[in-house]
PDB file of N, CA and C in Angstrom:
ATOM      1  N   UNK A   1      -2.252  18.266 -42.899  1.00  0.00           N
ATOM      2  CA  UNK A   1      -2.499  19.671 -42.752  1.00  0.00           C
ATOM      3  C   UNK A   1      -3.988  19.916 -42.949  1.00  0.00           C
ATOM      4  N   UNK A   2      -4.447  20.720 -42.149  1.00  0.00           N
ATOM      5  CA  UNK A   2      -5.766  21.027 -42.131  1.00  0.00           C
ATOM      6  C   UNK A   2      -5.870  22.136 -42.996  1.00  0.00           C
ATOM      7  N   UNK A   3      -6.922  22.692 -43.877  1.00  0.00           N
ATOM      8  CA  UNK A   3      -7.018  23.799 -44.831  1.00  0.00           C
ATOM      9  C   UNK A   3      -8.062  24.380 -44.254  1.00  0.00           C
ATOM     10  N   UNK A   4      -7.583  25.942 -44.712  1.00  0.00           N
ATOM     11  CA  UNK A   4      -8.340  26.914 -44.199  1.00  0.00           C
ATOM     12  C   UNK A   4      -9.432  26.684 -45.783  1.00  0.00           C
ATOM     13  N   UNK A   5     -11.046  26.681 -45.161  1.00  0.00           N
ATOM     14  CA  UNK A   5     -12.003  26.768 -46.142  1.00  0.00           C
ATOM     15  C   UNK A   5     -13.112  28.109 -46.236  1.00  0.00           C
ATOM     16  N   UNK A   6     -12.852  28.497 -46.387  1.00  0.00           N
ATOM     17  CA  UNK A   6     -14.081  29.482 -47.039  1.00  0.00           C
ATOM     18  C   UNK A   6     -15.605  29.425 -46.878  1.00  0.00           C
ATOM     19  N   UNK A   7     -16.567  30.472 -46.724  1.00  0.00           N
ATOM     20  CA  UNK A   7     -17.674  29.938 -46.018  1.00  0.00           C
ATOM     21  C   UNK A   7     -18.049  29.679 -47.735  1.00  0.00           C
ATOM     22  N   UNK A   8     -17.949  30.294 -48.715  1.00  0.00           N
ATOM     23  CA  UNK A   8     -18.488  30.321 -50.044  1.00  0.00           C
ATOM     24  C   UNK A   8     -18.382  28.790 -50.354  1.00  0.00           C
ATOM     25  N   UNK A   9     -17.068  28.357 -49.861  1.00  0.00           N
ATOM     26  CA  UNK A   9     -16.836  27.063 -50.145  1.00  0.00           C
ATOM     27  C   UNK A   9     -17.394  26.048 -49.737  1.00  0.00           C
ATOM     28  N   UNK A  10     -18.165  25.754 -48.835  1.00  0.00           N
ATOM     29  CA  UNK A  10     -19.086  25.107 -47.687  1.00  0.00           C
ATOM     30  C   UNK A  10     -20.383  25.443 -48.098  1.00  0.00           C
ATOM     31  N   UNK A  11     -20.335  26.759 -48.581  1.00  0.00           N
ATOM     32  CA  UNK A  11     -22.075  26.901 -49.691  1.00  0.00           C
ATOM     33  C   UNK A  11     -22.223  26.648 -50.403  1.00  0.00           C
ATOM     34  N   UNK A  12     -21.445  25.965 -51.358  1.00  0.00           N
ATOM     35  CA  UNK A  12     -21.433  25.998 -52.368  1.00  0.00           C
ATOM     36  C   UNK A  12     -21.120  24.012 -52.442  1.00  0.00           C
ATOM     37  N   UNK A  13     -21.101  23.423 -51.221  1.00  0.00           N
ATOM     38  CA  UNK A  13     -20.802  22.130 -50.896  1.00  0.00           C
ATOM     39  C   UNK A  13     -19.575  21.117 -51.847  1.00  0.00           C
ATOM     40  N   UNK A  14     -18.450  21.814 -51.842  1.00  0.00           N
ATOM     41  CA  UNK A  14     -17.218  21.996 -52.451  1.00  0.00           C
ATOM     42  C   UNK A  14     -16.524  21.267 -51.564  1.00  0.00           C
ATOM     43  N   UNK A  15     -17.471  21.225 -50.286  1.00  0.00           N
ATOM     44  CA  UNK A  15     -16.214  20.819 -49.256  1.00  0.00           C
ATOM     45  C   UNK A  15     -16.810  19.428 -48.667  1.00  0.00           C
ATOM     46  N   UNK A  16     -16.331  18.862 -47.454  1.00  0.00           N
ATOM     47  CA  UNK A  16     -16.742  17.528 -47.190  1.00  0.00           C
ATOM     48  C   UNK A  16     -17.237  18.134 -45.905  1.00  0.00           C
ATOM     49  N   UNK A  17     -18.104  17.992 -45.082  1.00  0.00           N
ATOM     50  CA  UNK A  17     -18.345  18.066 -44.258  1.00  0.00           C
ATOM     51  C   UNK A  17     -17.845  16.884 -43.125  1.00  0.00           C
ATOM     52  N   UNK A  18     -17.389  17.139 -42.055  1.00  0.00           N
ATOM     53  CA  UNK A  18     -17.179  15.446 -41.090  1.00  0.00           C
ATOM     54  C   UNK A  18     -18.048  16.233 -39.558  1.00  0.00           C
ATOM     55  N   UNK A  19     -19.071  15.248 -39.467  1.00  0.00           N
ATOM     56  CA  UNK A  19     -20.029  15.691 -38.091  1.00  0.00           C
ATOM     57  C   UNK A  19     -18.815  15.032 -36.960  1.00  0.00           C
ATOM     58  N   UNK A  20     -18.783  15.704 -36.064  1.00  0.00           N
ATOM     59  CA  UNK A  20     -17.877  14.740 -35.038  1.00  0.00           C
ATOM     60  C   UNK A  20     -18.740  15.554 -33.941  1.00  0.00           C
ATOM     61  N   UNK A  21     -19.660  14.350 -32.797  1.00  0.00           N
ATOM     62  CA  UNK A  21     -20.021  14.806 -31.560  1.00  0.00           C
ATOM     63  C   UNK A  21     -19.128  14.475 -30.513  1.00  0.00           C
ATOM     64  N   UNK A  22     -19.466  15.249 -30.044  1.00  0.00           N
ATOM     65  CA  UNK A  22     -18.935  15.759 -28.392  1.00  0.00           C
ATOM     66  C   UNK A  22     -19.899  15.899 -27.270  1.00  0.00           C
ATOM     67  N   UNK A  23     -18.992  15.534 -26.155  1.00  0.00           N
ATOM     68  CA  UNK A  23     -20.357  15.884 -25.037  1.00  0.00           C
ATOM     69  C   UNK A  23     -19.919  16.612 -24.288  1.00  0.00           C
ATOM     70  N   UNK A  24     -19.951  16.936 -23.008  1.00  0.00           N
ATOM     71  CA  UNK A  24     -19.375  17.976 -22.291  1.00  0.00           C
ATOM     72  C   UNK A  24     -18.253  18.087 -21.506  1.00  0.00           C
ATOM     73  N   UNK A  25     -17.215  16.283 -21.801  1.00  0.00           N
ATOM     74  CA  UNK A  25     -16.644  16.415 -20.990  1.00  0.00           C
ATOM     75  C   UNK A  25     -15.031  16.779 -21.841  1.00  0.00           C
ATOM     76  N   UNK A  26     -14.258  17.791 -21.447  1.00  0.00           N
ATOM     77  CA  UNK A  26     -13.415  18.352 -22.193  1.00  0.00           C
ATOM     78  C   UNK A  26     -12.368  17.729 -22.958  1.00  0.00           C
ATOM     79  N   UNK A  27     -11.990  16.423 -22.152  1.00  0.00           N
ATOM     80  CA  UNK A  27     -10.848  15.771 -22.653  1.00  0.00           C
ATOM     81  C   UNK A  27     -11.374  15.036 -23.317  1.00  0.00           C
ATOM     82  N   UNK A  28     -12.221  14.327 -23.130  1.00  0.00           N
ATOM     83  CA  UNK A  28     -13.019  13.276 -24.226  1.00  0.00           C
ATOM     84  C   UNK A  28     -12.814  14.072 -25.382  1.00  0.00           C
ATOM     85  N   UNK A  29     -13.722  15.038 -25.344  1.00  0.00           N
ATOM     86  CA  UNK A  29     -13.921  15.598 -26.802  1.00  0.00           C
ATOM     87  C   UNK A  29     -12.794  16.202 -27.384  1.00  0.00           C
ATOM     88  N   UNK A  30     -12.071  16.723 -26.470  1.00  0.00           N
ATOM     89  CA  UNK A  30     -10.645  16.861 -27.459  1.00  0.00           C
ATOM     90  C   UNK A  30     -10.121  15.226 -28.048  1.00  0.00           C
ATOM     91  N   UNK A  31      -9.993  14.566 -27.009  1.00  0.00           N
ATOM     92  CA  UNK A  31      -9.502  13.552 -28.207  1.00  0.00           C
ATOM     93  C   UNK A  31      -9.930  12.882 -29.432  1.00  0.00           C
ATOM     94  N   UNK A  32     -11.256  13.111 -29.304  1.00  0.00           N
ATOM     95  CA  UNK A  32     -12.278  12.992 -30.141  1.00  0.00           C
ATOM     96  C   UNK A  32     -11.679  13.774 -31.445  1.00  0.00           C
ATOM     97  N   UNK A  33     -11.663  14.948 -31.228  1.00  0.00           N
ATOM     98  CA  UNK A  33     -11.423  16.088 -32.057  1.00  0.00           C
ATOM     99  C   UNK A  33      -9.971  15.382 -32.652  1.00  0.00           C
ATOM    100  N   UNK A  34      -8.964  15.508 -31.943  1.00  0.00           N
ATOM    101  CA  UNK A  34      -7.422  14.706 -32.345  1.00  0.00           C
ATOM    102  C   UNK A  34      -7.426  13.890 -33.163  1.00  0.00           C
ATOM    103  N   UNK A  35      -8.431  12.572 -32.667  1.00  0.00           N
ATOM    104  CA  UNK A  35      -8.776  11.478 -33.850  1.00  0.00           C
ATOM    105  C   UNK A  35      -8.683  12.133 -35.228  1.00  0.00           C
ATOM    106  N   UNK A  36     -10.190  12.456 -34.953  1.00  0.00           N
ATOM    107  CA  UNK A  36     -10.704  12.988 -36.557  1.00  0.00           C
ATOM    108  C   UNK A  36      -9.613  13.925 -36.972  1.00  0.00           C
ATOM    109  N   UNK A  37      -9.017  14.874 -36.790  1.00  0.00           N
ATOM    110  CA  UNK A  37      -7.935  15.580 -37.131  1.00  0.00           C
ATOM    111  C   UNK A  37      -7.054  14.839 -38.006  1.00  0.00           C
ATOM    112  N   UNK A  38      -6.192  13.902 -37.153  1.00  0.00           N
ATOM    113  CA  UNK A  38      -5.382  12.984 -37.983  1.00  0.00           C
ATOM    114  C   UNK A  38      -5.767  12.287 -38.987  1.00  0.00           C
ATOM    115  N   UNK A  39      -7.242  11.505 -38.956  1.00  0.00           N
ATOM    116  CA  UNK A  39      -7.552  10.443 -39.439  1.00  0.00           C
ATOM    117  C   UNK A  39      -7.417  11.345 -41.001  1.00  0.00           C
ATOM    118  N   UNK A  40      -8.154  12.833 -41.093  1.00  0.00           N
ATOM    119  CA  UNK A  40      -8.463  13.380 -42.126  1.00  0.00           C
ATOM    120  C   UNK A  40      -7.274  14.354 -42.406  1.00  0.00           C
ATOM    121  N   UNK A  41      -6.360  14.174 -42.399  1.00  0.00           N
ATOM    122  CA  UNK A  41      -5.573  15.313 -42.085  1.00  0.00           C
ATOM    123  C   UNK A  41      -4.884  15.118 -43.769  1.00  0.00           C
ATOM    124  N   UNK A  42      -4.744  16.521 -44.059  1.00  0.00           N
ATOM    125  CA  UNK A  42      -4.235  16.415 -45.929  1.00  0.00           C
ATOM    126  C   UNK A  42      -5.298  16.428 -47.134  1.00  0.00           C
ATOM    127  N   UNK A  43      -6.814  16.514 -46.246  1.00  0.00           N
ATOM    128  CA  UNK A  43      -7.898  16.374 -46.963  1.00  0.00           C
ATOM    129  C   UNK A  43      -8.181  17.845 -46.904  1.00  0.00           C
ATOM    130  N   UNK A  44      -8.655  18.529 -47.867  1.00  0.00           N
ATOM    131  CA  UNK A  44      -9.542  20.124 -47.589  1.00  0.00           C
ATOM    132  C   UNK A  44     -11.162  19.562 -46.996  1.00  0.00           C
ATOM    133  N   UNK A  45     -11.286  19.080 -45.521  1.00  0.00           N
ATOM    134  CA  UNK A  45     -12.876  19.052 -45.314  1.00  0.00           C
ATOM    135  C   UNK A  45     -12.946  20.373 -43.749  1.00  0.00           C
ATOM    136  N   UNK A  46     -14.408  19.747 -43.688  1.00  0.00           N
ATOM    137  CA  UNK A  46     -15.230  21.435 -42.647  1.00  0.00           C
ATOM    138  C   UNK A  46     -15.573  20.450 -41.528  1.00  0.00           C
ATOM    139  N   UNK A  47     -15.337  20.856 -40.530  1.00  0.00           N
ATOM    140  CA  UNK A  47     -15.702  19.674 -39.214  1.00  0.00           C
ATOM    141  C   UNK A  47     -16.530  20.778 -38.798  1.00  0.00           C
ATOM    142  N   UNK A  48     -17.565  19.816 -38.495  1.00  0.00           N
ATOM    143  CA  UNK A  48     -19.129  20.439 -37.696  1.00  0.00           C
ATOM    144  C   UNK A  48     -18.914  19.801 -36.383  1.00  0.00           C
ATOM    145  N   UNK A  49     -19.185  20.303 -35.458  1.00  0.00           N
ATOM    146  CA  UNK A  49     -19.088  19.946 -34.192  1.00  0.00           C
ATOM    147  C   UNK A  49     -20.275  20.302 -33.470  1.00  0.00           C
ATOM    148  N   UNK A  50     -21.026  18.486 -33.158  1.00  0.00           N
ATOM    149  CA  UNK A  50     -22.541  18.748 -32.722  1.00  0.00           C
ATOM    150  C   UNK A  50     -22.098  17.959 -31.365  1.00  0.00           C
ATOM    151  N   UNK A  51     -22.429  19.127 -30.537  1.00  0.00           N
ATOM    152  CA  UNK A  51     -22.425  18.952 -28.816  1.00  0.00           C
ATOM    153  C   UNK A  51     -23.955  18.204 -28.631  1.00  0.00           C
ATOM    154  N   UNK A  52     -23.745  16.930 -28.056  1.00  0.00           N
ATOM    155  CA  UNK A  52     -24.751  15.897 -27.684  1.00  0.00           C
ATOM    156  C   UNK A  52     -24.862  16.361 -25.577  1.00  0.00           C
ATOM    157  N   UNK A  53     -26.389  17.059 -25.848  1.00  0.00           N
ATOM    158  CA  UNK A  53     -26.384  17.575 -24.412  1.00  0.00           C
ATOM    159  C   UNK A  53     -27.371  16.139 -23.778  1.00  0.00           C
ATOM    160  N   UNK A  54     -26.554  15.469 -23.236  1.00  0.00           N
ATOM    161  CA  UNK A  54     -27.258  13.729 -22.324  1.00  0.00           C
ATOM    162  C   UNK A  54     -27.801  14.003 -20.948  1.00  0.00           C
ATOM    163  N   UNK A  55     -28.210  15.769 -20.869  1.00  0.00           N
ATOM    164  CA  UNK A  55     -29.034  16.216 -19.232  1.00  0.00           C
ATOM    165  C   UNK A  55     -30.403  15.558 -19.693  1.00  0.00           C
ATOM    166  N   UNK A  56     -31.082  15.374 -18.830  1.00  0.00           N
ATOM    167  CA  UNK A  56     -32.323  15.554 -18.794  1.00  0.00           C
ATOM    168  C   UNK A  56     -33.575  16.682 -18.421  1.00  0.00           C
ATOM    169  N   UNK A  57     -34.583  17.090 -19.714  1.00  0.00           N
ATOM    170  CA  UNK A  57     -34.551  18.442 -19.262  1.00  0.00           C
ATOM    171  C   UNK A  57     -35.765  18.507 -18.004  1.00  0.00           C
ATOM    172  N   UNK A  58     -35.805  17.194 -17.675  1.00  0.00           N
ATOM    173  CA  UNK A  58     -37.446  17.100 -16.588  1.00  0.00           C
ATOM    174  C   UNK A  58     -36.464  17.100 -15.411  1.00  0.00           C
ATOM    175  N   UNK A  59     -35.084  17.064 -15.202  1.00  0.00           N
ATOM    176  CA  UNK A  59     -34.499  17.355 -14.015  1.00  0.00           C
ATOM    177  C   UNK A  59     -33.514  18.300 -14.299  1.00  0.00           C
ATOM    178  N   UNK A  60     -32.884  18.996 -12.485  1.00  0.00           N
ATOM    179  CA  UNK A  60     -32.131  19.824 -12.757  1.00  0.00           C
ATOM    180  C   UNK A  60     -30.964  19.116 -11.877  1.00  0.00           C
ATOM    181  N   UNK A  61     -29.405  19.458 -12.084  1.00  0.00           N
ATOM    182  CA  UNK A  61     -28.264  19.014 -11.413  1.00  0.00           C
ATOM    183  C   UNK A  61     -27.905  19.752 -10.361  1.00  0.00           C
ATOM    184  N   UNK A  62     -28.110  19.589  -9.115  1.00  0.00           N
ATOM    185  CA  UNK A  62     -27.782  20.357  -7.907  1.00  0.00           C
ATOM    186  C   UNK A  62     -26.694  19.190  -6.929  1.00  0.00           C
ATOM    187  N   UNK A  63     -25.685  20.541  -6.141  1.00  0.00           N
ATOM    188  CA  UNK A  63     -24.936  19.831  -5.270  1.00  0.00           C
ATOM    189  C   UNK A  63     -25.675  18.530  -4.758  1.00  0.00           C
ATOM    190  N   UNK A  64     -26.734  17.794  -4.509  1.00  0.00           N
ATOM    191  CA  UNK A  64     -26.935  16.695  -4.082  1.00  0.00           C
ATOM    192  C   UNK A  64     -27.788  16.235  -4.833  1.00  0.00           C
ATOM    193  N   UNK A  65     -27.616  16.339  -5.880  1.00  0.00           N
ATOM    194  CA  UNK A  65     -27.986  15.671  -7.382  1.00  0.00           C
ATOM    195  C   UNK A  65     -29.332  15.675  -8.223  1.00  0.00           C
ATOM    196  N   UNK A  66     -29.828  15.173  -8.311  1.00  0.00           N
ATOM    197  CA  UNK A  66     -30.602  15.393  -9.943  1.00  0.00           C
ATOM    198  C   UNK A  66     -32.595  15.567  -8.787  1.00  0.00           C
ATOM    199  N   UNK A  67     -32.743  17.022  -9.065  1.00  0.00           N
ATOM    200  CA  UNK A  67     -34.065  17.285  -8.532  1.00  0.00           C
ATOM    201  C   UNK A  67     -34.907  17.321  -9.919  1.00  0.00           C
ATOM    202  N   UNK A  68     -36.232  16.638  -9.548  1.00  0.00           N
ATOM    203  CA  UNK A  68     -37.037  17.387 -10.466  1.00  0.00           C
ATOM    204  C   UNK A  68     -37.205  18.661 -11.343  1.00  0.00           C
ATOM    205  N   UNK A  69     -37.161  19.158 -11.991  1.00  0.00           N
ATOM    206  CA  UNK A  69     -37.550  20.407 -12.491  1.00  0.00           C
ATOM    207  C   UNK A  69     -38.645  20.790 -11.868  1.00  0.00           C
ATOM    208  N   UNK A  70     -39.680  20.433 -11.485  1.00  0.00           N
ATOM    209  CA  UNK A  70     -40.682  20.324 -11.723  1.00  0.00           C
ATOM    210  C   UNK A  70     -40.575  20.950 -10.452  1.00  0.00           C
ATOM    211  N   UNK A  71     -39.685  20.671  -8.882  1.00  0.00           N
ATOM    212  CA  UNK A  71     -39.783  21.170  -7.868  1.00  0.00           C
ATOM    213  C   UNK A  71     -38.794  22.262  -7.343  1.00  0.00           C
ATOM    214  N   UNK A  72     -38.424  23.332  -8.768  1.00  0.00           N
ATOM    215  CA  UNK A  72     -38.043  24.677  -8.255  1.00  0.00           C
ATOM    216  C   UNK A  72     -39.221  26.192  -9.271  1.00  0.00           C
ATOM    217  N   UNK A  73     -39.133  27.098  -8.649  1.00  0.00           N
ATOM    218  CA  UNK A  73     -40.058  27.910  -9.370  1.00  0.00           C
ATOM    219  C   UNK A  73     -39.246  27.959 -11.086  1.00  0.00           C
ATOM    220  N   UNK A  74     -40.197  28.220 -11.855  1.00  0.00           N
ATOM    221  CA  UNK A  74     -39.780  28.556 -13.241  1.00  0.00           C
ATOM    222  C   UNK A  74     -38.718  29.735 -13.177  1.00  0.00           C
ATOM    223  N   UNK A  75     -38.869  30.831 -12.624  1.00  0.00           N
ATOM    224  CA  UNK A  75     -37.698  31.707 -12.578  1.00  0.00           C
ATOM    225  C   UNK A  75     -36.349  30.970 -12.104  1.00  0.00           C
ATOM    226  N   UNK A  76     -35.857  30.271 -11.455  1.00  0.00           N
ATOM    227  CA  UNK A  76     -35.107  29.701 -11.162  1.00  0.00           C
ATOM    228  C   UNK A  76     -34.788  28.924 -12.020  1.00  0.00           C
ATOM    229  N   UNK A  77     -35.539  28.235 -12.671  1.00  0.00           N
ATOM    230  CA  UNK A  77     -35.398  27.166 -13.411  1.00  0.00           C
ATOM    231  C   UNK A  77     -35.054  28.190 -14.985  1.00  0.00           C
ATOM    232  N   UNK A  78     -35.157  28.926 -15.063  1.00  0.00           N
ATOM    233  CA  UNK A  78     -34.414  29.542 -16.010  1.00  0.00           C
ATOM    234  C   UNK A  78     -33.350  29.838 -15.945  1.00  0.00           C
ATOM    235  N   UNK A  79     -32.337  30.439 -15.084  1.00  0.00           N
ATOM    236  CA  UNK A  79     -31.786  30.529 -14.083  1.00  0.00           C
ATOM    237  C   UNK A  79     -30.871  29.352 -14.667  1.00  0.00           C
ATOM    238  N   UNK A  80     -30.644  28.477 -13.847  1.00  0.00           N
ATOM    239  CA  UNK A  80     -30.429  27.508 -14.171  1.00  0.00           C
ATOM    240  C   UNK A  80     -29.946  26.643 -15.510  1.00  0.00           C
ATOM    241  N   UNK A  81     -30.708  26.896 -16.210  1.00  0.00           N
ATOM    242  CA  UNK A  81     -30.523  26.487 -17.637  1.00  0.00           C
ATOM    243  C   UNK A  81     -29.648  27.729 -18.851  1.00  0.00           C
ATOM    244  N   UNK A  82     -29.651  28.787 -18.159  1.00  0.00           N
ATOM    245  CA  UNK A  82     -29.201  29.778 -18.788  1.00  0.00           C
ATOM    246  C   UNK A  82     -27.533  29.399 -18.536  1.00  0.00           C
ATOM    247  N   UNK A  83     -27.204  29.357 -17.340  1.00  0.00           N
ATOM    248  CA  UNK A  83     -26.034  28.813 -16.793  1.00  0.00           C
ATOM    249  C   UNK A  83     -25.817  27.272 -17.522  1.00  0.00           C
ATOM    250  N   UNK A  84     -26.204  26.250 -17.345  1.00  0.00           N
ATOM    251  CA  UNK A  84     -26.316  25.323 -18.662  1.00  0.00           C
ATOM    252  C   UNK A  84     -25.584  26.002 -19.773  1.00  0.00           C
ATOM    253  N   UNK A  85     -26.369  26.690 -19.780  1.00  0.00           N
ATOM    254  CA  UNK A  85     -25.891  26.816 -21.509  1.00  0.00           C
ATOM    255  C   UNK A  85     -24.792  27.676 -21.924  1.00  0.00           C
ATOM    256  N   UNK A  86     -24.542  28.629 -20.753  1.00  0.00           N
ATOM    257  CA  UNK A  86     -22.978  29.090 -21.271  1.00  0.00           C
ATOM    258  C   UNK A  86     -22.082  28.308 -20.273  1.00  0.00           C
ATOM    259  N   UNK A  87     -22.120  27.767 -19.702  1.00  0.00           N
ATOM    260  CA  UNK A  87     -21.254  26.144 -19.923  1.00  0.00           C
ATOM    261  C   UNK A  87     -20.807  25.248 -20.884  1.00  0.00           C
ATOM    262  N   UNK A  88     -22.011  25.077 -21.961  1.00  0.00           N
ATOM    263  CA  UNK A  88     -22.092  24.870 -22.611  1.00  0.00           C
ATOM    264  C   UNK A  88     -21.073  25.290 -24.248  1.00  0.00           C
ATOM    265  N   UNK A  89     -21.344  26.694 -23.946  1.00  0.00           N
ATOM    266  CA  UNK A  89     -20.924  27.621 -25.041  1.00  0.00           C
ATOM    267  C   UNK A  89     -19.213  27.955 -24.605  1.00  0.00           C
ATOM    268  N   UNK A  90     -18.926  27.459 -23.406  1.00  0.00           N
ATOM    269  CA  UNK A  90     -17.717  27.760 -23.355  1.00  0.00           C
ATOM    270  C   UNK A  90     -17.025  26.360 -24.201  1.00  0.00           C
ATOM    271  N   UNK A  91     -17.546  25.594 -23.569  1.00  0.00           N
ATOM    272  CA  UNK A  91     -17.306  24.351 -24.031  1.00  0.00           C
ATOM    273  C   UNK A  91     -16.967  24.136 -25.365  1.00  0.00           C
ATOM    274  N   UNK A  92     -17.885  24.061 -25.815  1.00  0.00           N
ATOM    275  CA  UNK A  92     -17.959  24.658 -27.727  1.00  0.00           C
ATOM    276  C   UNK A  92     -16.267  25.649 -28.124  1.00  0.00           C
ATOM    277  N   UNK A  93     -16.009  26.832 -27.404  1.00  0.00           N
ATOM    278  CA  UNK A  93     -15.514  27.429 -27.804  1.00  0.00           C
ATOM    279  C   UNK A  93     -14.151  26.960 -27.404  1.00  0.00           C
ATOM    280  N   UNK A  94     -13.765  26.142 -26.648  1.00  0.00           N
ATOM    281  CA  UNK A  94     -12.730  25.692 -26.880  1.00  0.00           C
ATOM    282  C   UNK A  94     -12.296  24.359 -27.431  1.00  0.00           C
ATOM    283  N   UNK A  95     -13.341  23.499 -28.195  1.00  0.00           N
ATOM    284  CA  UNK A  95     -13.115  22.669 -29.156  1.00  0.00           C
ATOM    285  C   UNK A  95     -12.868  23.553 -30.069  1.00  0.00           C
ATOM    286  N   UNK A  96     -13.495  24.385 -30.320  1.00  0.00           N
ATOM    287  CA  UNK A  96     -13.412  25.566 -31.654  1.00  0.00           C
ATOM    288  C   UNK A  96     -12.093  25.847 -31.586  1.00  0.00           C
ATOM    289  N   UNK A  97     -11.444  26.754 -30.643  1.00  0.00           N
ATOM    290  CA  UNK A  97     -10.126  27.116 -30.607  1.00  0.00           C
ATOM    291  C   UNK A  97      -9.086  25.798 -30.473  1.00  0.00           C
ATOM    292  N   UNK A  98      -9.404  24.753 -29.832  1.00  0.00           N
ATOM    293  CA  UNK A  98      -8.639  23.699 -30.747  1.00  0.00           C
ATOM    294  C   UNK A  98      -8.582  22.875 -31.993  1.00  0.00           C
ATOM    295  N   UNK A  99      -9.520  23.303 -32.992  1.00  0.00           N
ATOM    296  CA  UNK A  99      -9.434  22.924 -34.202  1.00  0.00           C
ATOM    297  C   UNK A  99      -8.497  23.878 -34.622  1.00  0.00           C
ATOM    298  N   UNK A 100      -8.677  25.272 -34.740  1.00  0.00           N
ATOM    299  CA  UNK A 100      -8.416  26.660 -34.939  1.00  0.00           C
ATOM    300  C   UNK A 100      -6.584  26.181 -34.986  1.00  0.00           C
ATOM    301  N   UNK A 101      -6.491  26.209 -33.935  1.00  0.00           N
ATOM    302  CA  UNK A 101      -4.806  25.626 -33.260  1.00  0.00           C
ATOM    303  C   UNK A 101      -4.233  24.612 -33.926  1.00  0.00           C
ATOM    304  N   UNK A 102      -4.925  23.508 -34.480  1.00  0.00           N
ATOM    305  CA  UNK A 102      -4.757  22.806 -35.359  1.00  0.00           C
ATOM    306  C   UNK A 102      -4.278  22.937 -37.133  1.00  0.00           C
ATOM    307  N   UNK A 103      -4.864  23.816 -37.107  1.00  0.00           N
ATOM    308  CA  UNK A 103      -5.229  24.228 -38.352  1.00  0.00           C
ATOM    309  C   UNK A 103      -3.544  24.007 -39.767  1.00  0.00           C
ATOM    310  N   UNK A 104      -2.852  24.346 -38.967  1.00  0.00           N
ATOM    311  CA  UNK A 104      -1.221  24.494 -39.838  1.00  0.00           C
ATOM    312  C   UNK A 104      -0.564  23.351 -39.382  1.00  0.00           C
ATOM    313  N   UNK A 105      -0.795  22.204 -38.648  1.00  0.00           N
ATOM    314  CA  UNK A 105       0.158  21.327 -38.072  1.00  0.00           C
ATOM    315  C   UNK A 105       0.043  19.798 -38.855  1.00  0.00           C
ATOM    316  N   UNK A 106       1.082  19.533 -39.394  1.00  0.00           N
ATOM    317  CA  UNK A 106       1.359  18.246 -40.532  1.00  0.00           C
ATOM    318  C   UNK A 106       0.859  17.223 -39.563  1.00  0.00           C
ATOM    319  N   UNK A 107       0.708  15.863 -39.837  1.00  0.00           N
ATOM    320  CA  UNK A 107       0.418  15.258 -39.416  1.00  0.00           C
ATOM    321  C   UNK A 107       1.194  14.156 -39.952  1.00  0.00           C
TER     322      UNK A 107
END
């Protein structure tokens, strides 16, 4: 069983922290997440979840693959990376909501 912790409790470093990275691809990191779940499961710890972004930021990913950065205007190229990143943030948020989901289930 996973325990609900308290932020006081995590400030106060009461709790265990477990880093578990992830990268962007969804199922990986859920199972990732599953692992560590079980492995720790019955323990009161705080899983940090550090998304390992493996783009490169001197290129960008387009339908016919990896252009320079360097050869679209900066507005674009913001553009671009803004989208990145709530990709990103969705991403995040549903490892989040599967810990969340986790949270009451014995192991």
């Amino acid at each position: 069983m996973i325990h609900s912790v308290s932020r006081s409790q995590i400030m106060d470093n009461q709790v265990e922290k477990i880093y578990i990275a992830v990268g962007s691809d969804i199922n990986e990191g859920l199972g990732t997440l599953e692992w560590a779940i079980k492995k720790w499961s019955g323990q009161t710890i705080s899983f940090v979840i550090v998304h390992v972004d493996n783009t490169f930021r001197d290129f960008i990913n387009t339908p016919f693959g990896k252009l320079p950065a360097s050869s679209i205007k900066e507005e674009k190229f913001k553009i671009v990376r803004m989208l990145e990143q709530e990709k990103i943030d969705k991403t995040l948020s549903k490892f989040k909501a599967f810990c969340h989901g986790k949270r009451n289930q014995k192991y």
